[in-house]
Protein backbone atom coordinates (compact mmCIF):
# COMPACT_ATOMS: atom_id res chain seq x y z
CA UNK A 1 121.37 132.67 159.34
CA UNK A 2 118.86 133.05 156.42
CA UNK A 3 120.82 130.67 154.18
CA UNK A 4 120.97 127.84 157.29
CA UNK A 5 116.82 127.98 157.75
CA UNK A 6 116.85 127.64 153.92
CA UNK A 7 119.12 124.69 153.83
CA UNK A 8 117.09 122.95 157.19
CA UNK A 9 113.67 123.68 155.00
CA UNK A 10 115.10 122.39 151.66
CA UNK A 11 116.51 119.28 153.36
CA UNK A 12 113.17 118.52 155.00
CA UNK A 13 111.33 118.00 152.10
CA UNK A 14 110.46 114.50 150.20
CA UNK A 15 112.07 113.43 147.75
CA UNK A 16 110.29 114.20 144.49
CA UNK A 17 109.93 111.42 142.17
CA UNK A 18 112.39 112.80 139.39
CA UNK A 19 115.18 113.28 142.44
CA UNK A 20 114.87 109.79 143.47
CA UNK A 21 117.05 108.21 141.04
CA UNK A 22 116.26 106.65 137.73
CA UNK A 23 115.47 103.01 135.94
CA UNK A 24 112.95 100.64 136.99
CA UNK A 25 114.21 99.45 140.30
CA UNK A 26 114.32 103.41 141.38
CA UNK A 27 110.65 103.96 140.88
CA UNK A 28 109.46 100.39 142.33
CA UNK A 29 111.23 101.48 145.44
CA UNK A 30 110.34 104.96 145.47
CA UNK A 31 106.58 103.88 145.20
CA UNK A 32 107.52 101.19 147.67
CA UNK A 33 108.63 104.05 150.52
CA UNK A 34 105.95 106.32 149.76
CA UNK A 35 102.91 104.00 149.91
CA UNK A 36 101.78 104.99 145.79
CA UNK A 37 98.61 103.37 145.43
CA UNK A 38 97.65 105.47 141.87
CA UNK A 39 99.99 105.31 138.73
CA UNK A 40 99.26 108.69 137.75
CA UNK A 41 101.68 109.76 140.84
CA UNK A 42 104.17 107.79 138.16
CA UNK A 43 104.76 110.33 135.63
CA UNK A 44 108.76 111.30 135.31
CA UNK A 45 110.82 112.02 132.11
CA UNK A 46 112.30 108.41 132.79
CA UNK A 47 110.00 105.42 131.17
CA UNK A 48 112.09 102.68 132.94
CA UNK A 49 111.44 104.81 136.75
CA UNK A 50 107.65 105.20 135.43
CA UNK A 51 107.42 101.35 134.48
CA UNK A 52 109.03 100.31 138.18
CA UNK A 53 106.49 102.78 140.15
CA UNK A 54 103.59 101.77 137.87
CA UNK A 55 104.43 97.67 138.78
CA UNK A 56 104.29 98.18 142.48
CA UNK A 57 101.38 99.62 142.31
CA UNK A 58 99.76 97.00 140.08
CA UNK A 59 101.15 94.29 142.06
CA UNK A 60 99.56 95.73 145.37
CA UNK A 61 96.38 96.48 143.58
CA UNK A 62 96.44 93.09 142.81
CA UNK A 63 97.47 91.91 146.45
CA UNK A 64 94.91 94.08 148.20
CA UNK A 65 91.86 92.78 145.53
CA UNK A 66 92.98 89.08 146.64
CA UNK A 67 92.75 89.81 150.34
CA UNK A 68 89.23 91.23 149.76
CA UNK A 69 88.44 88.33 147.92
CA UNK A 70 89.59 86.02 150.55
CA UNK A 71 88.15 87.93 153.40
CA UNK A 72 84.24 87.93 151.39
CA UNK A 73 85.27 83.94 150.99
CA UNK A 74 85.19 83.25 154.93
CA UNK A 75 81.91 85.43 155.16
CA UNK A 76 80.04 82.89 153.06
């Protein structure tokens, strides 16, 4: 019974970024599902998974400083 609630616990928990596969397009995704938004969360043995997570969240860094630009734009 021990070795069930073990398995049920084990299963419930997030994938940790080294788990979630490797190469670029397996850390822009895996940033992508769990909302990154710093690239020090971006730190794996695997450059190419570091360089995916570390674009996504450039590229909404990016996004969100455009929005606030637009939005102080239609204040004026």
């Amino acid at each position: 019974m021990k070795l069930i609630r073990i398995a049920l616990l084990i299963a419930a928990l997030p994938l940790a970024p080294a788990h979630a596969g490797e190469g670029y397009d397996a850390g822009y995704q895996w940033a992508e599902e769990n909302d990154v938004d710093d690239t020090s969360s971006c730190t794996t043995p695997s450059s190419s998974f570091n360089q995916g997570c570390e674009d996504y969240v450039e590229e909404n860094a990016q996004v969100a400083y455009e929005d606030s630009e637009d939005g102080e734009e239609d204040d004026e």
